[in-house]
C-alpha atoms as a PDB file:
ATOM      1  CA  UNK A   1      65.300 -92.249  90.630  1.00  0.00           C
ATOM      2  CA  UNK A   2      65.031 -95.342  88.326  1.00  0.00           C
ATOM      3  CA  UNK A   3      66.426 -95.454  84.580  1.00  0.00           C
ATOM      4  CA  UNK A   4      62.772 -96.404  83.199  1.00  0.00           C
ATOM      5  CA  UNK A   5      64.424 -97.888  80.012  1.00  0.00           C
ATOM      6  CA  UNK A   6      66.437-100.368  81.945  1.00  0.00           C
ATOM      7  CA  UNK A   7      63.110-101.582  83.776  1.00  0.00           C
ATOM      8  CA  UNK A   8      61.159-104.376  82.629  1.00  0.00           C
ATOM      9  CA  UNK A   9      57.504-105.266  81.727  1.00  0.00           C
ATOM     10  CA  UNK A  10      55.878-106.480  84.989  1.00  0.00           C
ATOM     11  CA  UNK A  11      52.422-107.487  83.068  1.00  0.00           C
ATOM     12  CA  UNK A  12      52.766-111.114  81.489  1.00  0.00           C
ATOM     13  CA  UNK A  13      51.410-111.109  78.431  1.00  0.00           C
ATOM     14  CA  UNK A  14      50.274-114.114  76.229  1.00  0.00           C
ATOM     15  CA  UNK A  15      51.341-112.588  73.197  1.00  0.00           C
ATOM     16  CA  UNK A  16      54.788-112.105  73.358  1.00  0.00           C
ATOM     17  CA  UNK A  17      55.719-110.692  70.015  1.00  0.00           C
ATOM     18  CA  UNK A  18      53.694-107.050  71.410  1.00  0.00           C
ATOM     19  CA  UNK A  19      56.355-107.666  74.126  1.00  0.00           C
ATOM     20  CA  UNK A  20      58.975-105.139  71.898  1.00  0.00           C
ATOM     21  CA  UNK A  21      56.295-102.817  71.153  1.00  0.00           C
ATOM     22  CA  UNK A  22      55.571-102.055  74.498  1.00  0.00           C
ATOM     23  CA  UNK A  23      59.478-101.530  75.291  1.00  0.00           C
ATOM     24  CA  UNK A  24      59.268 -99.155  72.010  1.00  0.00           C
ATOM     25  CA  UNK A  25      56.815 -96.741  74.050  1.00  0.00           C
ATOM     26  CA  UNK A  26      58.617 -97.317  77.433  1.00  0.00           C
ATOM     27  CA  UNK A  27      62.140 -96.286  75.396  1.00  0.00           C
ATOM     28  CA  UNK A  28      60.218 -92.983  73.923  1.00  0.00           C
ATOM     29  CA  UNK A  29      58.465 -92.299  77.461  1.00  0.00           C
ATOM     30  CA  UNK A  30      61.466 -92.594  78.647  1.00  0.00           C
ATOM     31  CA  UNK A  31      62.814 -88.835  77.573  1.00  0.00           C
ATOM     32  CA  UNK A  32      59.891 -87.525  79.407  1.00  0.00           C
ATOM     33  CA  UNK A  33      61.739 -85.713  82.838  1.00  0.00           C
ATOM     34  CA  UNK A  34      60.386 -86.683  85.549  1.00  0.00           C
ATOM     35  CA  UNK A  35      58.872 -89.646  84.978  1.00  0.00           C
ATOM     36  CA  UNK A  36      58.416 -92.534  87.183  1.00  0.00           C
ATOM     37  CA  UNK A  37      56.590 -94.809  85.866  1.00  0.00           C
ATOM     38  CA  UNK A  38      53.679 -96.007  83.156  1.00  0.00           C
ATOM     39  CA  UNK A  39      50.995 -98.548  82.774  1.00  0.00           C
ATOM     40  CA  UNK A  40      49.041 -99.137  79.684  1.00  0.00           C
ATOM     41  CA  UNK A  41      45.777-100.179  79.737  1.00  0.00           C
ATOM     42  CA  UNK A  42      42.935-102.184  77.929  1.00  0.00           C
ATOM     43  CA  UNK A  43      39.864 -99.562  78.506  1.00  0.00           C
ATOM     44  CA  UNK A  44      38.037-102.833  79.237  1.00  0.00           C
ATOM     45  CA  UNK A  45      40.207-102.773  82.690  1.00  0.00           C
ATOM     46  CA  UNK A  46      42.999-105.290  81.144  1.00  0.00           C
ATOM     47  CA  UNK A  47      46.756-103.901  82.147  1.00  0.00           C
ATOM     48  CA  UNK A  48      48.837-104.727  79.340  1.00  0.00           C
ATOM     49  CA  UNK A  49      52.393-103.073  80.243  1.00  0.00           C
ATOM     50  CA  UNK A  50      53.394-101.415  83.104  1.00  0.00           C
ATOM     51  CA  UNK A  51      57.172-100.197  83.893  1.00  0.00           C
ATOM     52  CA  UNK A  52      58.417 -99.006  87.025  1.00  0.00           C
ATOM     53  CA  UNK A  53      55.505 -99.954  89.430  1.00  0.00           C
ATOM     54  CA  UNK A  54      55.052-103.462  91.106  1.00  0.00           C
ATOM     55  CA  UNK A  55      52.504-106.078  89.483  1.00  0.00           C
ATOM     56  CA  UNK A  56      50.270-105.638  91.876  1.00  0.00           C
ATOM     57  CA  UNK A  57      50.069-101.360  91.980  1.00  0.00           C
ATOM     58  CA  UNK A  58      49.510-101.654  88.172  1.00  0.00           C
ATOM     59  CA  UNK A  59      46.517-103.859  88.587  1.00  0.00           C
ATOM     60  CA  UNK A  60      45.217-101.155  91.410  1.00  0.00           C
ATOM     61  CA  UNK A  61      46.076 -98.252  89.086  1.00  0.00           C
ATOM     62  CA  UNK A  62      44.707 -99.740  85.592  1.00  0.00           C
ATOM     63  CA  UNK A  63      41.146-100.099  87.515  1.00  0.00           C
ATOM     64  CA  UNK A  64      41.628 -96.441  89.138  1.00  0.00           C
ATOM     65  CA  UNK A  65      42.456 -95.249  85.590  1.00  0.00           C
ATOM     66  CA  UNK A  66      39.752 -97.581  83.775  1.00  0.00           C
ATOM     67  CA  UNK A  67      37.105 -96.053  86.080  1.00  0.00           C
ATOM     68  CA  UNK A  68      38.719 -92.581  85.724  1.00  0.00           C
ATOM     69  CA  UNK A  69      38.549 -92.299  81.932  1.00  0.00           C
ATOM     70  CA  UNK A  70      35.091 -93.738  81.929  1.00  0.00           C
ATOM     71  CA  UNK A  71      34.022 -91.128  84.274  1.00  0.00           C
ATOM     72  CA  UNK A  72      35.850 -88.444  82.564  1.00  0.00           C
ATOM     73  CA  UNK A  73      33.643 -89.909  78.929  1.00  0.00           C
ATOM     74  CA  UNK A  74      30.457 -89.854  80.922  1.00  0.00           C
ATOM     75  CA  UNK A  75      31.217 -85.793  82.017  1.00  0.00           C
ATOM     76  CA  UNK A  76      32.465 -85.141  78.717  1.00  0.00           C
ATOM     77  CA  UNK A  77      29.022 -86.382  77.215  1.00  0.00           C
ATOM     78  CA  UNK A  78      27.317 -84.125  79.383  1.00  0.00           C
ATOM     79  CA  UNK A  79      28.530 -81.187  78.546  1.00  0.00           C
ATOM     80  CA  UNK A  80      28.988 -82.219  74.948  1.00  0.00           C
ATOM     81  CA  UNK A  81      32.729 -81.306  75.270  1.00  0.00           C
ATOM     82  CA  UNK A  82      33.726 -84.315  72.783  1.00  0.00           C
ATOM     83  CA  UNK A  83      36.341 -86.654  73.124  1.00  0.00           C
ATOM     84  CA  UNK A  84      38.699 -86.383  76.097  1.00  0.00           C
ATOM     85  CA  UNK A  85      42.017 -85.386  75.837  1.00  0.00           C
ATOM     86  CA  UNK A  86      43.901 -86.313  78.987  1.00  0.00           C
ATOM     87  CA  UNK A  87      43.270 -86.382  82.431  1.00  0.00           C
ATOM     88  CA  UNK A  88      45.936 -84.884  85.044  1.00  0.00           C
ATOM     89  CA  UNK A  89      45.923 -85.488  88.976  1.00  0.00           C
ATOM     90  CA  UNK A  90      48.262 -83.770  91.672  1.00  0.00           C
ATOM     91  CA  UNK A  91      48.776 -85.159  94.187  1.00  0.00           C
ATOM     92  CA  UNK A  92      51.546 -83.695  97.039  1.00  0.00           C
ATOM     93  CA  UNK A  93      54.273 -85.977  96.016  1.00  0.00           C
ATOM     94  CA  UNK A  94      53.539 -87.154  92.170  1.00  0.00           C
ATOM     95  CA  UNK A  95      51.302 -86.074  89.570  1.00  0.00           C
ATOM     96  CA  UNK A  96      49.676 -88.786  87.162  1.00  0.00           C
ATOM     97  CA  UNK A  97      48.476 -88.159  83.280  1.00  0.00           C
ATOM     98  CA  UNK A  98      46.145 -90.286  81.968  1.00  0.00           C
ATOM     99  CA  UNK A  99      45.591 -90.008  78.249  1.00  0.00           C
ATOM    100  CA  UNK A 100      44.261 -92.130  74.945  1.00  0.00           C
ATOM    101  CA  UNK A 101      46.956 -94.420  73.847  1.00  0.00           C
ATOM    102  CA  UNK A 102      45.273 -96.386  70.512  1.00  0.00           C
ATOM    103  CA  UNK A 103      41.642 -97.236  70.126  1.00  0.00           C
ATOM    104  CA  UNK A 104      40.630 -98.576  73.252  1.00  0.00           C
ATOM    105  CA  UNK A 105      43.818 -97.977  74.932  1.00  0.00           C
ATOM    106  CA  UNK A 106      44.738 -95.784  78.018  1.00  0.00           C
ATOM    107  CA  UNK A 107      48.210 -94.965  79.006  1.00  0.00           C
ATOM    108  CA  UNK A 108      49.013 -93.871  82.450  1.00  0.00           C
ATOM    109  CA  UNK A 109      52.221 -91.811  83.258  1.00  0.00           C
ATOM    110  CA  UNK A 110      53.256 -90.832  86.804  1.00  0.00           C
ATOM    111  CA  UNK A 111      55.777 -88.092  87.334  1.00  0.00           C
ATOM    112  CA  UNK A 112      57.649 -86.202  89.533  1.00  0.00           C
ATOM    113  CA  UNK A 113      55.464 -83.322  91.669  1.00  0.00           C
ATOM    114  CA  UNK A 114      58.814 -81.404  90.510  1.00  0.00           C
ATOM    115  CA  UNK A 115      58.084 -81.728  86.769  1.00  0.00           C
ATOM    116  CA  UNK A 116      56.826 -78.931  84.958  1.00  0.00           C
ATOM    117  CA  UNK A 117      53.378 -80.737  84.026  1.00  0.00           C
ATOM    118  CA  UNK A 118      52.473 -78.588  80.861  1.00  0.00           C
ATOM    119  CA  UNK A 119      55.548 -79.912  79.029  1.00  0.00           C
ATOM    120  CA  UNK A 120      55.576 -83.800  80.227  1.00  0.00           C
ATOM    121  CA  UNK A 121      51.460 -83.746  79.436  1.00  0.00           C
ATOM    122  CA  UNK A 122      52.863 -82.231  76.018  1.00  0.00           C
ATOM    123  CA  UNK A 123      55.620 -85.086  75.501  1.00  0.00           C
ATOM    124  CA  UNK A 124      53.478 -88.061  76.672  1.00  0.00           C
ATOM    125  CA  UNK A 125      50.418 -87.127  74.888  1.00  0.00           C
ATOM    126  CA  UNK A 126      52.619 -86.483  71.537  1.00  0.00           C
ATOM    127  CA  UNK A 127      54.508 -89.908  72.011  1.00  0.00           C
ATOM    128  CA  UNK A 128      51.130 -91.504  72.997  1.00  0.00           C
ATOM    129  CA  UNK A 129      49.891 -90.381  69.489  1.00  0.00           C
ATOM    130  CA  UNK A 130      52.904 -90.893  67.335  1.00  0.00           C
ATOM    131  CA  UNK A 131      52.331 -94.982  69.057  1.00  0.00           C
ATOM    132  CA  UNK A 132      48.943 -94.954  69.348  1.00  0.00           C
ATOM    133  CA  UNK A 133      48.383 -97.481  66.433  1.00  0.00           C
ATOM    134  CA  UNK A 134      50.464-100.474  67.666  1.00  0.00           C
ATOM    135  CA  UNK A 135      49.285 -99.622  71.194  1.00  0.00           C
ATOM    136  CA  UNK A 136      45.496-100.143  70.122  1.00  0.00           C
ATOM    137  CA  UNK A 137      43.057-103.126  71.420  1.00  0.00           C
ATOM    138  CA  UNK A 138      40.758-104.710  69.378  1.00  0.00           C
ATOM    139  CA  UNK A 139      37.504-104.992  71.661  1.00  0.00           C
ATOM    140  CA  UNK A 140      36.332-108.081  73.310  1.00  0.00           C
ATOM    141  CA  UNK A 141      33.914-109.708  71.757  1.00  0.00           C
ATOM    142  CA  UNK A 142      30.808-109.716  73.694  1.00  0.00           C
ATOM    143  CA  UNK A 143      30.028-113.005  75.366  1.00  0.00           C
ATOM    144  CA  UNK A 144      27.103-115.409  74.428  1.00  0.00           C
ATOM    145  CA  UNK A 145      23.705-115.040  75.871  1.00  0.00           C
ATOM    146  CA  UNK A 146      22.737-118.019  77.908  1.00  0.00           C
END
């Protein structure tokens, strides 16, 4: 099992005074039991931090997630349930939250099959809130019209 505070940011980011930030929520995720590993995303499909999975499994998993929360809006809509909480899949060996992180922000935590879900989906959605300002992305701006 890795020590996810020891791990390191695999996502280069331009901005590199967010670069603490992002080690703030890996340090608090960190408590969660059971956890494997996290990637925060841009809900425009931009990874901006991911600990414990490879560069290239964080890209795959921020457009899995991306596409996953947008779906998850678009139900949502029709049955006027209003905003979406969090997301959970099981899978045989892991289980993966996906929940709001900030305003236009997704975090993605994958844990143990072990764990005892109900209680890491109550940690990681109370961290993701208590960081949910400093882990919020401004929107794109939308591109001119040629």
């Amino acid at each position: 099992m890795n020590d996810l505070a020891t791990l390191p940011n695999v996502i280069h980011n331009d901005d590199p005074s967010g670069a603490g930030t992002y080690d703030m929520l890996r340090n608090a995720l960190a408590t969660v039991p059971g956890i494997r590993g996290l990637v925060l995303l841009a809900n425009d499909g931009i990874p901006r931090a991911a600990y414990g999975v490879a560069l290239d499994d964080a890209q795959r998993i921020t457009a899995a997630c991306s596409g996953m929360a947008s779906l998850a809006d678009h139900l949502s809509n029709g049955v006027d349930g209003g905003p979406v909480l969090h997301t959970v899949v099981s899978m045989k060996q892991r289980s993966i939250v996906v929940t709001a992180c900030g305003r236009n922000s997704t975090l993605c935590v994958a844990l143990d099959v072990s764990t005892p879900i109900g209680l890491a989906m109550m940690e990681i959605t109370r961290k993701a809130r208590a960081y949910a300002e400093q882990m919020g992305t401004r929107s794109r701006p939308d591109l001119p019209v040629r």
